[in-house]
N, C-alpha and C. Protein backbone atom coordinates (compact mmCIF):
# COMPACT_ATOMS: atom_id res chain seq x y z
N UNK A 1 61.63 98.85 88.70
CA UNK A 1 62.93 98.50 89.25
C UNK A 1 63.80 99.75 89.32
N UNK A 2 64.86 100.01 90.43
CA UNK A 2 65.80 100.99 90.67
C UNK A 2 67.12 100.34 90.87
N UNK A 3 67.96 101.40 89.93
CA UNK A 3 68.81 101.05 90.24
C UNK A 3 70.13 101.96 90.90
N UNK A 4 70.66 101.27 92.22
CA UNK A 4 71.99 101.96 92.45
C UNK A 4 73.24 101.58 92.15
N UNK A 5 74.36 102.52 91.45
CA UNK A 5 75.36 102.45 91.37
C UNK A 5 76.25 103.29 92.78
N UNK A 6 77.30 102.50 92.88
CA UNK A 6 78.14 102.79 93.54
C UNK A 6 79.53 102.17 92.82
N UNK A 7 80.21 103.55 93.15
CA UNK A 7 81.75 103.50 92.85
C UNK A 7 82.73 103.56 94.50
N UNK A 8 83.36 102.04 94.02
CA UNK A 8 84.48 102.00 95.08
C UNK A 8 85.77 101.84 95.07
N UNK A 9 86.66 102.33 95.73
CA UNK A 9 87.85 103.12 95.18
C UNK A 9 88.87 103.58 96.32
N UNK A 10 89.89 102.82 96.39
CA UNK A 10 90.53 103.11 97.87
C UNK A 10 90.29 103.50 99.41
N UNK A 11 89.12 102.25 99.36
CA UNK A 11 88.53 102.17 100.88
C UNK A 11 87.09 103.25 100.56
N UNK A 12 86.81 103.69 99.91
CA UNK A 12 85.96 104.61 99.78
C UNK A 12 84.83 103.84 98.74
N UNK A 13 83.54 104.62 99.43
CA UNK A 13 81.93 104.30 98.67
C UNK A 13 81.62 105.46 98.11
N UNK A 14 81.26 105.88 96.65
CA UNK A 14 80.95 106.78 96.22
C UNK A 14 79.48 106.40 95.30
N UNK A 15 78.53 107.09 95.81
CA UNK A 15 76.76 106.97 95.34
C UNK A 15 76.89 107.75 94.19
N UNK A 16 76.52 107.42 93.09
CA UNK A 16 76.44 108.32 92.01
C UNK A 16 75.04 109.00 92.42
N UNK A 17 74.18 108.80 92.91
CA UNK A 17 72.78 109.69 93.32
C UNK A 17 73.66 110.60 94.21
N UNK A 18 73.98 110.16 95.00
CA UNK A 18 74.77 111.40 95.58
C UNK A 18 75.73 112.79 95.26
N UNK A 19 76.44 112.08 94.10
CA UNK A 19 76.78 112.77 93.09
C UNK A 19 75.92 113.44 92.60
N UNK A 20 75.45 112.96 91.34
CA UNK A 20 74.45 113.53 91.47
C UNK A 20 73.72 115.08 91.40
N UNK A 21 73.24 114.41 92.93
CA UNK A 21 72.88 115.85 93.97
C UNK A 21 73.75 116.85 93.82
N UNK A 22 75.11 116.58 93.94
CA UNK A 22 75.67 117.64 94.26
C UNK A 22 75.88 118.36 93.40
N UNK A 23 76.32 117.68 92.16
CA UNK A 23 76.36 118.71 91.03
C UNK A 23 74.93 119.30 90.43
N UNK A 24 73.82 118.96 90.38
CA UNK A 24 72.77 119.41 90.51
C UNK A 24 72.57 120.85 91.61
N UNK A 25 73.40 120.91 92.55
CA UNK A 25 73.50 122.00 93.37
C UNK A 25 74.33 122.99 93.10
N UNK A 26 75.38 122.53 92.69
CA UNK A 26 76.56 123.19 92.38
C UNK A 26 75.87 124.42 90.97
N UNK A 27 75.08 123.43 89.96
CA UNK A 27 74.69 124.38 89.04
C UNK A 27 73.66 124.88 89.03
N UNK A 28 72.88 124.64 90.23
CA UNK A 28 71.76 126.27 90.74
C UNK A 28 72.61 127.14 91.45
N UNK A 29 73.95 126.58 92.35
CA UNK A 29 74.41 127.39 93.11
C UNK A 29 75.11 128.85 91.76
N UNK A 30 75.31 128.77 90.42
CA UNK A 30 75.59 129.28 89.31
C UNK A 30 74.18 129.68 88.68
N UNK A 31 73.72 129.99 89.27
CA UNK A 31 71.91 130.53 88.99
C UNK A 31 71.36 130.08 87.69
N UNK A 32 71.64 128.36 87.48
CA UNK A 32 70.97 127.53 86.31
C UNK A 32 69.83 127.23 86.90
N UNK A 33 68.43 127.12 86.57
CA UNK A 33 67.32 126.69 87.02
C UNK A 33 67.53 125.20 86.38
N UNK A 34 66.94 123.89 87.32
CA UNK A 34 67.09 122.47 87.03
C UNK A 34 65.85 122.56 85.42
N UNK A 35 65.05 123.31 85.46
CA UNK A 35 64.03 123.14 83.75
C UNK A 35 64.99 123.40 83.06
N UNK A 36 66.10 124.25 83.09
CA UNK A 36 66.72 124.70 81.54
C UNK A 36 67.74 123.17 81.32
N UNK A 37 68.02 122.24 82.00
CA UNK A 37 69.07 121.25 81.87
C UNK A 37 68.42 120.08 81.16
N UNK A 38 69.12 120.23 80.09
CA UNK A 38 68.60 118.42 79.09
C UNK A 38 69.13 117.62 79.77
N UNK A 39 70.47 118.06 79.65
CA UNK A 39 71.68 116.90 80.14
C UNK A 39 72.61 116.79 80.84
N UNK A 40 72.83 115.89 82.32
CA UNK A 40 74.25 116.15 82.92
C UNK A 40 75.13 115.01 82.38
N UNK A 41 76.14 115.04 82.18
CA UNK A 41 77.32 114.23 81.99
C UNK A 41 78.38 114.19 83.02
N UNK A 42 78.24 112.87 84.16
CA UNK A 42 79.45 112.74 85.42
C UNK A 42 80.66 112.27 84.48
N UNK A 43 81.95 112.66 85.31
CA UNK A 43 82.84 111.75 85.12
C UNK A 43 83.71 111.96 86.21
N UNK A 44 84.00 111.08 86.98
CA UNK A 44 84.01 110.40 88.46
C UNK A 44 85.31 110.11 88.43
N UNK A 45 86.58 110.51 89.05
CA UNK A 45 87.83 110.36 89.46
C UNK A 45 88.01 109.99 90.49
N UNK A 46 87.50 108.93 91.09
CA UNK A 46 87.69 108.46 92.39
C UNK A 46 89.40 108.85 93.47
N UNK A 47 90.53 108.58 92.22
CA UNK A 47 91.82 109.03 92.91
C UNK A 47 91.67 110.30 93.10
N UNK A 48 91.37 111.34 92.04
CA UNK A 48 91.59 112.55 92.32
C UNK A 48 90.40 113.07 93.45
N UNK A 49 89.46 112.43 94.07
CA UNK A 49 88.42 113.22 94.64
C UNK A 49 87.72 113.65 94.14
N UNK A 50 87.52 113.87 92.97
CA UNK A 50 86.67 114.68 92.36
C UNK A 50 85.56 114.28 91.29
N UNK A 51 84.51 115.06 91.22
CA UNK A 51 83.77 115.04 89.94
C UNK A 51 83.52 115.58 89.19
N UNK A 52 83.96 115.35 87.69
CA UNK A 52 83.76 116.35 86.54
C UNK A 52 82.10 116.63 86.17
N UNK A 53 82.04 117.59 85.56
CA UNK A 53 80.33 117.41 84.99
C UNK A 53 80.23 118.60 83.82
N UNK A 54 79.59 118.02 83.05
CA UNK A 54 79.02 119.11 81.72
C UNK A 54 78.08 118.90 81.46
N UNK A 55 77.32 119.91 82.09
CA UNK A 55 75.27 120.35 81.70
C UNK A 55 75.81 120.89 80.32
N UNK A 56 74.42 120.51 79.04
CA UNK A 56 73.67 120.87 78.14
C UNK A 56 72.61 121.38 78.71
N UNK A 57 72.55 122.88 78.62
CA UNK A 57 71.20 123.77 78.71
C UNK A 57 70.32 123.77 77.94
N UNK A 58 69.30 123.74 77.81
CA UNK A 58 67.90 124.35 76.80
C UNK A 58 68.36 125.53 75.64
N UNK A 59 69.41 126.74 76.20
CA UNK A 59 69.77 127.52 75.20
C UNK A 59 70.90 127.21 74.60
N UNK A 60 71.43 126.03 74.40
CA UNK A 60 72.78 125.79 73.89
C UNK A 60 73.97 125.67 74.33
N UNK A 61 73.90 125.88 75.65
CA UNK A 61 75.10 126.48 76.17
C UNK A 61 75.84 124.98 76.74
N UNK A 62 76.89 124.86 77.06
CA UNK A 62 77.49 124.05 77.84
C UNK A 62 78.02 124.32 78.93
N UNK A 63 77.56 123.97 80.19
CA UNK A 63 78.23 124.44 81.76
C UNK A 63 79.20 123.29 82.22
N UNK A 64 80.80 123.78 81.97
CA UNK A 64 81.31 122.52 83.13
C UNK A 64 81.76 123.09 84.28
N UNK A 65 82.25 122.00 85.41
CA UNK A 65 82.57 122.31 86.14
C UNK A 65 82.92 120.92 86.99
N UNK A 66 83.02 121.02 88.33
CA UNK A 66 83.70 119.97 89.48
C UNK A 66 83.09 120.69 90.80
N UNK A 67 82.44 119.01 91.45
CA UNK A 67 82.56 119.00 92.63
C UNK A 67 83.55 117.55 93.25
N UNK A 68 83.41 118.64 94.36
CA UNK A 68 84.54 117.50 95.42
C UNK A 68 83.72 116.11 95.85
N UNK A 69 84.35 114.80 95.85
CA UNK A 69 83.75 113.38 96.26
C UNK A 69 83.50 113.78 97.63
């Protein structure tokens, strides 16, 4: 079984797979290879547009950052 979430939020559909993706991009676009990542953590502001995120790396490190909805 699969499952999709979707967040909706002032006329707007937001795919957390889509999400996701992007932050998954965002932190190769920061030359993280996807093997070094244990863990992403979203947190989804639908008003503000935005998405928070904090990778746990393999070496300890913590990467945050934001992409745009």
């Amino acid at each position: 079984m699969k499952t999709f979430i979707t967040i909706q939020a002032e006329g707007h559909d937001y795919e957390i797979s889509d999400l996701e993706k992007k932050v998954k991009e965002e932190i190769k676009a920061q030359g993280v290879k996807a093997k070094s990542i244990q863990q992403i953590e979203l947190y989804v502001q639908p008003l503000e547009g935005v998405c928070y995120f904090v990778a746990n790396l393999d070496d300890n490190r913590l990467l945050e950052g934001q992409v745009a909805l």
